[in-house]
Protein backbone atom coordinates (compact mmCIF):
# COMPACT_ATOMS: atom_id res chain seq x y z
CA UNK A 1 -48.17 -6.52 7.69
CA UNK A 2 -46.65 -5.96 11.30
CA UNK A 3 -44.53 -2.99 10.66
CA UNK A 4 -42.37 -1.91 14.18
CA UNK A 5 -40.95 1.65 14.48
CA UNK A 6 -37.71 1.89 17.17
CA UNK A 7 -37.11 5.59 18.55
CA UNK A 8 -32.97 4.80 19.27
CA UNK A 9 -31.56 0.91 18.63
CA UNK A 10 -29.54 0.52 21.51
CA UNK A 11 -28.90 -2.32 22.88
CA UNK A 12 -32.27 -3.73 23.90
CA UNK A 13 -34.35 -2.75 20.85
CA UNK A 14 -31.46 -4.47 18.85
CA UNK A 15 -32.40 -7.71 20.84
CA UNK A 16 -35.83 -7.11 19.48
CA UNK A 17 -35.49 -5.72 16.04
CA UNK A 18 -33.14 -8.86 15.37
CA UNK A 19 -35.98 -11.48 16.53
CA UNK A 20 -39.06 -9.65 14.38
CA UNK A 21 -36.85 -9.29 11.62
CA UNK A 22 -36.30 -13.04 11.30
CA UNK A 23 -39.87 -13.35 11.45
CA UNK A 24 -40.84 -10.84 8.70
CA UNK A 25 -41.63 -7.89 9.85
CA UNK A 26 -40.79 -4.44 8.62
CA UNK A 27 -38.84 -2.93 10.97
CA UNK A 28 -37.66 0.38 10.99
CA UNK A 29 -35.11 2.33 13.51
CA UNK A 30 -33.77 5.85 14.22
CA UNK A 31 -30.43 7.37 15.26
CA UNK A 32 -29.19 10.62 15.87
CA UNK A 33 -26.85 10.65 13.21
CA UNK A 34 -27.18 9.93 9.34
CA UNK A 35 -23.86 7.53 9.63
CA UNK A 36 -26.22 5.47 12.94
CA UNK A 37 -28.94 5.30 9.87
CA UNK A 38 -26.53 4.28 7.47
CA UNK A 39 -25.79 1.52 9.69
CA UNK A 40 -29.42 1.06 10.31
CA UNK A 41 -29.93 0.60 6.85
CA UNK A 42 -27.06 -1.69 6.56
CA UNK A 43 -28.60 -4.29 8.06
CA UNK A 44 -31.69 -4.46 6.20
CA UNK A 45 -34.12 -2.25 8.19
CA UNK A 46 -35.28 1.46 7.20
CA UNK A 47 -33.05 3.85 9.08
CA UNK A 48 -33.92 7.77 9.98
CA UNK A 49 -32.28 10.40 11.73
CA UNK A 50 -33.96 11.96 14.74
CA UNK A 51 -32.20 13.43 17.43
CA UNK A 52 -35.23 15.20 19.12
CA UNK A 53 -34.69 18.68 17.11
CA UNK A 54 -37.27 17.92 14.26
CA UNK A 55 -39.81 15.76 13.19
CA UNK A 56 -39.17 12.20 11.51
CA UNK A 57 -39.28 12.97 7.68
CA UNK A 58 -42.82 12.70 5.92
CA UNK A 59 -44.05 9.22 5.74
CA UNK A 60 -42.12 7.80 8.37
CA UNK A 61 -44.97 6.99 10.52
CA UNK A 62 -46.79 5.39 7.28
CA UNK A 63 -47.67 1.51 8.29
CA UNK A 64 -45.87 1.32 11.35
CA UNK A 65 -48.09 -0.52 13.56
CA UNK A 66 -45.90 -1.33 16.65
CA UNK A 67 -43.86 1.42 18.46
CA UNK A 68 -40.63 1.26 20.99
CA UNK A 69 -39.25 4.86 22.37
CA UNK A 70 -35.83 4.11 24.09
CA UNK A 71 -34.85 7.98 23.37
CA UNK A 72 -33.04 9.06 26.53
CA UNK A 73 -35.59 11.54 27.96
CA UNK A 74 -34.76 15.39 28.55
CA UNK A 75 -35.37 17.88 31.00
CA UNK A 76 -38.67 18.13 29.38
CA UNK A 77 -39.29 14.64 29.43
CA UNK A 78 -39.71 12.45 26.02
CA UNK A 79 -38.18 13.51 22.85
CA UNK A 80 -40.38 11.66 20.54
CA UNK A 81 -43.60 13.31 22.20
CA UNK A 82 -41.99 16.27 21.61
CA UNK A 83 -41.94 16.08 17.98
CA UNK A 84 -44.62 13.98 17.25
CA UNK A 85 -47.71 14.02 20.20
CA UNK A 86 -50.04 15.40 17.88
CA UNK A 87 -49.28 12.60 15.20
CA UNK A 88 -49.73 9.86 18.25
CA UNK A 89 -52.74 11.32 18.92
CA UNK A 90 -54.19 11.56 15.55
CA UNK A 91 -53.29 7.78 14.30
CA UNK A 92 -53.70 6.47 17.25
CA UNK A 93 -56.20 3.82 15.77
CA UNK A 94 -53.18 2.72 13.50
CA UNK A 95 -51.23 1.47 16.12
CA UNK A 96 -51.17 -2.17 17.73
CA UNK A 97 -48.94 -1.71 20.75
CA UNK A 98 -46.52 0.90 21.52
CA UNK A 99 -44.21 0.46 24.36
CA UNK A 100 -41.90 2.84 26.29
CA UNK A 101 -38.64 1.53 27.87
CA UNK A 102 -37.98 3.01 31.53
CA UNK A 103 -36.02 2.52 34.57
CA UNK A 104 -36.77 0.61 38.21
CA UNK A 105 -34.97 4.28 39.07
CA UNK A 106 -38.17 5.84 38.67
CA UNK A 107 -39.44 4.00 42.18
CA UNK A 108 -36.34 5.69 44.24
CA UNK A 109 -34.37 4.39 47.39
CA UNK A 110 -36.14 1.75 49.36
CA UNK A 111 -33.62 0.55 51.49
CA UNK A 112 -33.41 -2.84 50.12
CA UNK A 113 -37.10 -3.62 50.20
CA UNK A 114 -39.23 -4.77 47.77
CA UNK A 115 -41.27 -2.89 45.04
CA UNK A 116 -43.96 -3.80 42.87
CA UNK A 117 -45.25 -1.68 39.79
CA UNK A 118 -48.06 -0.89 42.35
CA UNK A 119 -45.34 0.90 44.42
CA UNK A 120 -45.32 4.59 44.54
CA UNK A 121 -42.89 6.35 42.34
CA UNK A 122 -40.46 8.27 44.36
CA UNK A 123 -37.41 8.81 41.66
CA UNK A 124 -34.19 10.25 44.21
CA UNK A 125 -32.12 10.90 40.80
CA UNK A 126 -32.39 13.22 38.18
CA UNK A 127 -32.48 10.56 35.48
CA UNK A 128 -35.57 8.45 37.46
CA UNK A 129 -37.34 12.23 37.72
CA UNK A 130 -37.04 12.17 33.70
CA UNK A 131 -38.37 8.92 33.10
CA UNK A 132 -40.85 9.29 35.65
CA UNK A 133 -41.94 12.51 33.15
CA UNK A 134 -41.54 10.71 30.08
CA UNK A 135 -43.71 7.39 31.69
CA UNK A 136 -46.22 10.52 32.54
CA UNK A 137 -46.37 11.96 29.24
CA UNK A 138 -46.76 8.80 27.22
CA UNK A 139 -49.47 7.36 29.72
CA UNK A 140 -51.82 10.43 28.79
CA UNK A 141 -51.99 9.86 25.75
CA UNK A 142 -53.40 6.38 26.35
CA UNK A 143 -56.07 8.36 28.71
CA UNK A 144 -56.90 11.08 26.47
CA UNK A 145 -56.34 9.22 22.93
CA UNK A 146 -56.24 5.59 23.73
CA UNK A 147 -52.76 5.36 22.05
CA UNK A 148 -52.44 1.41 23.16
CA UNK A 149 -49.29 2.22 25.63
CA UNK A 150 -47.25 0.46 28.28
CA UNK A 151 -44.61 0.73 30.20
CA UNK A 152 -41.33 -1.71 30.60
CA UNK A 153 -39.07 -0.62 33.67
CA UNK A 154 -35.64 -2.17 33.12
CA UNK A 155 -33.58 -3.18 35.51
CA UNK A 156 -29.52 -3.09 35.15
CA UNK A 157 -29.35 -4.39 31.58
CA UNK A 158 -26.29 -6.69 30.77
CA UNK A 159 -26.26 -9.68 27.45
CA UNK A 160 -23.42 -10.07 25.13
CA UNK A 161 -20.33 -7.60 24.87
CA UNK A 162 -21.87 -5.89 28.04
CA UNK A 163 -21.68 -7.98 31.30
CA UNK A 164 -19.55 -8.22 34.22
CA UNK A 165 -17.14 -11.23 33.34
CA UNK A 166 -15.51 -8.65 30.34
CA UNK A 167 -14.71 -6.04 33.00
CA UNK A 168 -12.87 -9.47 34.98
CA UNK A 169 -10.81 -10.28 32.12
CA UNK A 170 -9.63 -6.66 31.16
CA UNK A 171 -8.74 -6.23 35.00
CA UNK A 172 -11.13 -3.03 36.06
CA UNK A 173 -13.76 -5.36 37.96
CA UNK A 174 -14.31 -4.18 41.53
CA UNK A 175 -16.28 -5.68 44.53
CA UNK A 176 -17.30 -1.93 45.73
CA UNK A 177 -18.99 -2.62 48.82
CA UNK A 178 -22.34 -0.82 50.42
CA UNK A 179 -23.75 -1.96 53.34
CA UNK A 180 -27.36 -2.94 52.27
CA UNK A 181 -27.15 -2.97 48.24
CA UNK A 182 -29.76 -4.68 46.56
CA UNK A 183 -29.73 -4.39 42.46
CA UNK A 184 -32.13 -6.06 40.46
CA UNK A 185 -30.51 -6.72 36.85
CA UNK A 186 -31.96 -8.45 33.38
CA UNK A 187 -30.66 -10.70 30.61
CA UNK A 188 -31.12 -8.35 27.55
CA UNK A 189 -32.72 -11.81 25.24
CA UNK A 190 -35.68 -11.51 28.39
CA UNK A 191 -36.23 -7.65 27.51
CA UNK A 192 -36.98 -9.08 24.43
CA UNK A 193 -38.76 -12.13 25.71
CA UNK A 194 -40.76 -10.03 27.89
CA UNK A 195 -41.80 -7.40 24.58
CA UNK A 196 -42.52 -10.28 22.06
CA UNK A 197 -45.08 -11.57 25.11
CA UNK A 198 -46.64 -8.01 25.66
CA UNK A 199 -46.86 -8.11 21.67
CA UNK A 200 -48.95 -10.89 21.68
CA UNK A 201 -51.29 -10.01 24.47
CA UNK A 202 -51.15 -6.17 24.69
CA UNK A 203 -52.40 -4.67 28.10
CA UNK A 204 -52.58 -0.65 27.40
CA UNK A 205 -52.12 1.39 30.21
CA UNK A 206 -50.00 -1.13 32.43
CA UNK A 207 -46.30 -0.96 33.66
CA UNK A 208 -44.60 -3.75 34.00
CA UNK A 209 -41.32 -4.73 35.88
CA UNK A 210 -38.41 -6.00 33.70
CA UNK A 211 -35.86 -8.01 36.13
CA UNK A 212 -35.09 -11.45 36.93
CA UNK A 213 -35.31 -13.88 40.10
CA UNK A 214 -32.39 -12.90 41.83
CA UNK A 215 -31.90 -9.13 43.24
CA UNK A 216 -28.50 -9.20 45.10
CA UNK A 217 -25.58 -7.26 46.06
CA UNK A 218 -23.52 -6.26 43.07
CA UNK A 219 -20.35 -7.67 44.75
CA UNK A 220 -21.99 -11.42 44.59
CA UNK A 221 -21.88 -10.94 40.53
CA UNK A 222 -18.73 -10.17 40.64
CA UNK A 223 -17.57 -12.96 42.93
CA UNK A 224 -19.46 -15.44 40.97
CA UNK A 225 -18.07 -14.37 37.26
CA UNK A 226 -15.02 -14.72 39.04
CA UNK A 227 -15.46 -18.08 40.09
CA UNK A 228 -16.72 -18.52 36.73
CA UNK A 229 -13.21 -17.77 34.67
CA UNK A 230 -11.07 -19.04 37.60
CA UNK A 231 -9.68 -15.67 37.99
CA UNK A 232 -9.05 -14.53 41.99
CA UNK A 233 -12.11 -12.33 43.26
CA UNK A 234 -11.19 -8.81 43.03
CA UNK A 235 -10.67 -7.33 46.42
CA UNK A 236 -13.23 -5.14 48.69
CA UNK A 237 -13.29 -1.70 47.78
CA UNK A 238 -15.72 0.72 50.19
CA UNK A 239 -18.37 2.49 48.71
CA UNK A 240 -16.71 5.86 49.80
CA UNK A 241 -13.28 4.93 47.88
CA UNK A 242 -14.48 3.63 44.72
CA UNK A 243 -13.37 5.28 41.59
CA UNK A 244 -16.95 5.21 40.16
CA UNK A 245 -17.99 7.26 36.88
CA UNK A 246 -21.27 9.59 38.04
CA UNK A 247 -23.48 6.68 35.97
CA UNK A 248 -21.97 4.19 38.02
CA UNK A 249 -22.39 5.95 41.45
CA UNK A 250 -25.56 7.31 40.43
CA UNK A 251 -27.02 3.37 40.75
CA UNK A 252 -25.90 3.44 43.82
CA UNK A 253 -28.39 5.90 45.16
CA UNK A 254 -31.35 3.24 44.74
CA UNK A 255 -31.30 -0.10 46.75
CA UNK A 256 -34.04 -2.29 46.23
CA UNK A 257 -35.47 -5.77 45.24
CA UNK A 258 -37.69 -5.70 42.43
CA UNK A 259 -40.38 -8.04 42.08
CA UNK A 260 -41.43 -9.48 38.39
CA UNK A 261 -44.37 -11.18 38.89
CA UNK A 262 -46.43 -8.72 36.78
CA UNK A 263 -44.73 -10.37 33.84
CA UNK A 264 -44.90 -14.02 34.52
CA UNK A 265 -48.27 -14.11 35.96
CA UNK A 266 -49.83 -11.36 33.33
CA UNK A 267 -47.63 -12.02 30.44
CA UNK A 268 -47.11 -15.36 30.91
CA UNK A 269 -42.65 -14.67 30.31
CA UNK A 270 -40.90 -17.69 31.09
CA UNK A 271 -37.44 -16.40 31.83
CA UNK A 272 -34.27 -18.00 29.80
CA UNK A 273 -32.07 -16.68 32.28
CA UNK A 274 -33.92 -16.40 36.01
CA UNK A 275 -30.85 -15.42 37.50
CA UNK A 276 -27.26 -14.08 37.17
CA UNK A 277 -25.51 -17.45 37.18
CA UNK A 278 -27.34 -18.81 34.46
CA UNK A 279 -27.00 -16.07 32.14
CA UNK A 280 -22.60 -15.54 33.50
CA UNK A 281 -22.50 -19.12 32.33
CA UNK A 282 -23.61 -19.35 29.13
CA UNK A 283 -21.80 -15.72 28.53
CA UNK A 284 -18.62 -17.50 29.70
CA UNK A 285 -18.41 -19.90 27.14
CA UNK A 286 -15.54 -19.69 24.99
CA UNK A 287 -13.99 -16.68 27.19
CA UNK A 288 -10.84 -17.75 28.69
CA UNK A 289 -8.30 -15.54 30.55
């Protein structure tokens, strides 16, 4: 039985864990408290506590065949390695496919151009340097124990209950303006897409570029939900005067177009949202001002 082990349900592995639940798997999920496994539990999955301080209880690793690490890394890169390298490498014959979810941040500034997963990886934050160490630590164990990994670099996530036309309505959307910003962004239900069609025809050892069609300036997003919800476009704010959180400006320090056509040619992914407008507009329906 396919049994699928998530290190943190966030937001993408949720879009996952929903889908392979429906289709009978086992799934089981972690969360750094005992009331985030409660709630694990609550919906029918096994739920465990791990926070990166200890080991996974005994016999949490028993069955699982399919593996996704979302743990945020540390300064000494991924927490589940941490813990549990030495169980990796021992069962490694027990698992089916175990994937790591990363960043785009880990290829750095590149003024707009275009990057490939054959790119070099030149992270210009402290959060790409992480997952650059993380991507790093889980790759050798596919060298040195042939632990069947890969590697999904997300771009700026957004889906239900987390996308630009909610910021609109409440009033805190802002066109902040940089000369030369390219973002390259991702439906969450492609995530998923793009991890049920590594599932089914597992390459170990390969990254692969999460994004969709349409890398643009974040200010044409916010024009277009706009448009969207008949609500007037939010005015120009400069880079240099925006009231950004350090998250939010710290996305700012990469500009580049990401390309994706590892996972359409490789995986075969066939996009349900290929751009922006297509997944605003069906997140639009039934919002009104």
């Amino acid at each position: 039985m396919n049994h699928i082990l998530f290190f943190g349900l966030g937001f993408s592995a949720r879009a996952l864990a929903e889908r392979l639940a429906q289709q009978g798997w086992t799934v089981s999920a972690t969360s750094r408290s005992e009331a985030g496994a409660a709630a694990i539990r609550a919906r029918g999955y096994r739920g465990f506590v791990f926070d990166g301080s200890k080991p996974l209880p005994d016999g949490a690793l028993e069955g699982v065949t399919h593996v996704v690490d979302s743990a945020p890394p540390g300064d000494d890169g991924d927490p589940v390695l941490r813990q549990h390298a030495s169980d990796f490498a021992r069962r490694a014959r027990q698992f089916n496919w175990v994937a790591y979810l990363s960043t785009t941040g880990v290829y750095g500034d590149h003024g707009g151009g275009l990057v490939t997963e054959d790119t070099p990886l030149t992270p210009n934050t402290e959060r790409g340097h992480k997952r650059l160490l993380a991507e790093t630590q889980w790759l050798d164990q596919w060298r040195g124990n042939g632990l069947p990994v890969m590697i999904f670099r997300l771009a700026g996530i957004y889906g239900p209950g987390r996308n630009q036309l909610l910021s609109l309505l409440d009033g805190t959307a802002k066109r902040v303006i940089k000369e030369g910003q390219i973002f390259s962004r991702i439906h969450v239900a492609d995530i998923a897409n793009t991890l049920e069609a590594s599932i089914a025809h597992p390459h170990p050892g390969r990254a692969y570029n999460v994004c969709d069609d349409a890398a643009c300036p974040p200010q044409d997003v916010v024009e277009h939900g706009a448009k969207l919800l008949g609500l007037p476009v939010p005015p120009d704010v400069p880079f240099e005067e925006a009231s950004l959180s350090p998250m939010a400006r710290s996305f700012y320090a990469d500009s580049k177009r990401v390309s994706n056509d590892r996972i359409v040619q490789e995986l075969g992914v066939k996009l349900s949202y290929p751009t922006y407008r297509e997944g605003l507009a069906e997140l639009a329906k039934g919002l009104r001002r």
